[in-house]
Protein backbone atom coordinates (compact mmCIF):
# COMPACT_ATOMS: atom_id res chain seq x y z
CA UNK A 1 70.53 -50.56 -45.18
CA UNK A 2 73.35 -48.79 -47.15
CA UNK A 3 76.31 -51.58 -48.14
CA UNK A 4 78.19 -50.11 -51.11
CA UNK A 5 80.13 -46.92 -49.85
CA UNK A 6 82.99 -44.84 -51.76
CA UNK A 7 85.56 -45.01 -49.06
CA UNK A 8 86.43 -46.22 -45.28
CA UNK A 9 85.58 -43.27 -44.28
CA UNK A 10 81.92 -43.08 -45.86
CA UNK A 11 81.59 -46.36 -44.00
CA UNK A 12 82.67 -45.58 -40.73
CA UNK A 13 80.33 -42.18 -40.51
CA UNK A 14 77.72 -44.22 -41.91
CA UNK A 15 78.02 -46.70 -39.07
CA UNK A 16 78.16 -43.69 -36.73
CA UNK A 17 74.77 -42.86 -38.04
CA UNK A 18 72.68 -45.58 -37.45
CA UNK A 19 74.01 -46.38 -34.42
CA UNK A 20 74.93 -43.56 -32.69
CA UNK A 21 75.00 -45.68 -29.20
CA UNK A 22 78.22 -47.38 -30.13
CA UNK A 23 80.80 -45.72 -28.90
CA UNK A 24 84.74 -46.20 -29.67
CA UNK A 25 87.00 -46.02 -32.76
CA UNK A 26 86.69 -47.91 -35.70
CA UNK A 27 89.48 -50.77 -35.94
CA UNK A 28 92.66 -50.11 -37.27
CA UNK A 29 92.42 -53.55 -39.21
CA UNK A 30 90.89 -53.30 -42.66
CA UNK A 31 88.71 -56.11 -43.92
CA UNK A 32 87.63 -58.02 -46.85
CA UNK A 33 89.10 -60.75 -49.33
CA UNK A 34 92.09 -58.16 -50.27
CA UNK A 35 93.18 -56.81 -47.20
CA UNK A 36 93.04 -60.57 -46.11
CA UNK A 37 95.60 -61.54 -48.58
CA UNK A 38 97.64 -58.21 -48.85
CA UNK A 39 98.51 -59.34 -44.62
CA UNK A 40 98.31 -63.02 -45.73
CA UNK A 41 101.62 -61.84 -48.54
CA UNK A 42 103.43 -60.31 -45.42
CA UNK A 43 103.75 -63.55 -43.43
CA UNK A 44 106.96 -65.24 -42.40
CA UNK A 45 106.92 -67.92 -40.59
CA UNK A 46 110.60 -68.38 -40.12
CA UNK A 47 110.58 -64.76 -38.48
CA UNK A 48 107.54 -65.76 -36.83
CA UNK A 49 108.72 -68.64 -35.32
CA UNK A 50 111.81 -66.76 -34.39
CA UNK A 51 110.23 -64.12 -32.35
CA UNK A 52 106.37 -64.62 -31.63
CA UNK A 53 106.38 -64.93 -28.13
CA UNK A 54 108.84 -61.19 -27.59
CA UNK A 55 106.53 -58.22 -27.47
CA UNK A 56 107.58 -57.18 -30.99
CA UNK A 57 107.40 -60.59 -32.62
CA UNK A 58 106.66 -61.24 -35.73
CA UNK A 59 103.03 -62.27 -35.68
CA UNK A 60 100.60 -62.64 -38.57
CA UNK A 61 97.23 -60.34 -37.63
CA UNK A 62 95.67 -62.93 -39.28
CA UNK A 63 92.99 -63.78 -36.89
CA UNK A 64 90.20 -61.06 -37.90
CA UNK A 65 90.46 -62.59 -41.16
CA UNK A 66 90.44 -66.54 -40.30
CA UNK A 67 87.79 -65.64 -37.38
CA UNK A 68 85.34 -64.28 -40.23
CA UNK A 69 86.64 -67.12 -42.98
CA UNK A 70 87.91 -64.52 -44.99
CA UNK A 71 90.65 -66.69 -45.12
CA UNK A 72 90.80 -70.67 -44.37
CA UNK A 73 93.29 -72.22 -42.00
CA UNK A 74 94.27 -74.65 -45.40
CA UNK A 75 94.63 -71.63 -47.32
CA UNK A 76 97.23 -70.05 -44.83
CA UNK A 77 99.20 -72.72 -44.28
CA UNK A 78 99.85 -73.70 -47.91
CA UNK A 79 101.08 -70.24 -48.03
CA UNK A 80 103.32 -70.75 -45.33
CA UNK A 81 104.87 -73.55 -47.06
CA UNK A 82 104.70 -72.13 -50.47
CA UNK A 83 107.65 -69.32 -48.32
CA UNK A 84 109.95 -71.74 -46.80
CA UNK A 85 112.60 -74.06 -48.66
CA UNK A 86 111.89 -76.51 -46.06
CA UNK A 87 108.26 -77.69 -44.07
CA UNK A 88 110.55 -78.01 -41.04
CA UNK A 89 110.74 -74.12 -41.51
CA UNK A 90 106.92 -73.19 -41.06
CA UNK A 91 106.29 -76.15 -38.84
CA UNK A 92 106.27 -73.93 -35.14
CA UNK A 93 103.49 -71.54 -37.42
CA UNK A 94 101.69 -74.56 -38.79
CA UNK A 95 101.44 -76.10 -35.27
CA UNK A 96 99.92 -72.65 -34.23
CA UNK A 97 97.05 -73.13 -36.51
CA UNK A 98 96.42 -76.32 -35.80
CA UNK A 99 96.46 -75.34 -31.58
CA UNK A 100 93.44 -72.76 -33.05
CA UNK A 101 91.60 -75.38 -35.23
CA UNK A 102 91.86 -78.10 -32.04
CA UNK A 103 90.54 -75.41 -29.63
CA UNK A 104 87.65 -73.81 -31.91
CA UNK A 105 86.57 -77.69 -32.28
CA UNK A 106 86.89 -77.88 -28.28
CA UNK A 107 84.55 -75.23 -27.68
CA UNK A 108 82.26 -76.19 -30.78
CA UNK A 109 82.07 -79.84 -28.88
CA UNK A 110 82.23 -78.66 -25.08
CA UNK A 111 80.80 -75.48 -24.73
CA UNK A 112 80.54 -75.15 -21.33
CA UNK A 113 84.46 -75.82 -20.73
CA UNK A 114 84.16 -72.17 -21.72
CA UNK A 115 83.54 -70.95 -17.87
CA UNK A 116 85.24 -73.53 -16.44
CA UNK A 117 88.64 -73.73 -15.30
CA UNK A 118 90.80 -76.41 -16.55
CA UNK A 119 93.08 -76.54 -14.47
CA UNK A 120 93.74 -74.86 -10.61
CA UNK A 121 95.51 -71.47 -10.44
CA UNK A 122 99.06 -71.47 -10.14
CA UNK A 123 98.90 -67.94 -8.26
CA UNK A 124 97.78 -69.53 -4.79
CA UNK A 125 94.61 -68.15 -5.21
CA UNK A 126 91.36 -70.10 -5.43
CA UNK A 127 88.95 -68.92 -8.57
CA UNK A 128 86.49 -67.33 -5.74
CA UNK A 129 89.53 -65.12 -3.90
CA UNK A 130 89.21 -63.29 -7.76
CA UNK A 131 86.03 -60.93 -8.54
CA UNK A 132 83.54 -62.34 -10.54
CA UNK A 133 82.95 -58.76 -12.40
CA UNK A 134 85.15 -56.07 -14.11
CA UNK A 135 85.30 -52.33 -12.33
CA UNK A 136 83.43 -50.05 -14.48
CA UNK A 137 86.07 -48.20 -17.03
């Protein structure tokens, strides 16, 4: 199996190629170690605590890169207080990672809270008045 290629594009047909079955688009989100920090430089977490729950908030796309440990949760949020004068300033990001590292460890310990529903719906709908498949796209 090919793993050096000259460009993204190489890559991509490449993938095309030997598995001609998987239909989409390639992500938009570049990986590896440098495209991990290049979006790890662009983080604010003042702006981000501003505005990440509008539409257009300022969220750090980090995920991809923490989900494949590409990047460590330690290693982002030294950053974010390396860009703040103040802790207080990055704490609403901080607490963000820490929600992700609390709930990974969650499903690590109880992996069958996974299908189950914490809590009742607050639509006043039981879980079985919902299908229990997608439609077909």
């Amino acid at each position: 199996m090919k793993k050096t290629f000259q460009s993204r594009d190489d890559l991509i047909n490449y993938v095309a190629s030997i598995a001609p079955w998987a239909k989409g688009n390639a992500s938009s989100i570049f990986g590896g170690s440098k495209a991990a920090m290049a979006r790890l430089l662009q983080v604010d977490p003042v702006a981000y605590s501003r505005s990440r729950n509008d539409g257009d908030g300022a969220v750090s796309q980090l995920s991809p890169y923490i989900h494949h440990g590409i990047l460590t949760l330690s290693q982002v949020r030294d950053h974010a207080l390396r860009q703040v004068a103040a802790p207080e300033q990055a704490m609403r990001f901080i607490q963000e990672l820490a929600w992700r590292d609390y709930w990974q460890r969650q499903a690590i310990l109880h992996p069958e809270w996974l299908w189950q529903d914490v809590e009742s719906y607050k639509t006043g709908f039981d879980a079985q008045d919902y299908a229990q498949s997608l439609p077909q796209d």
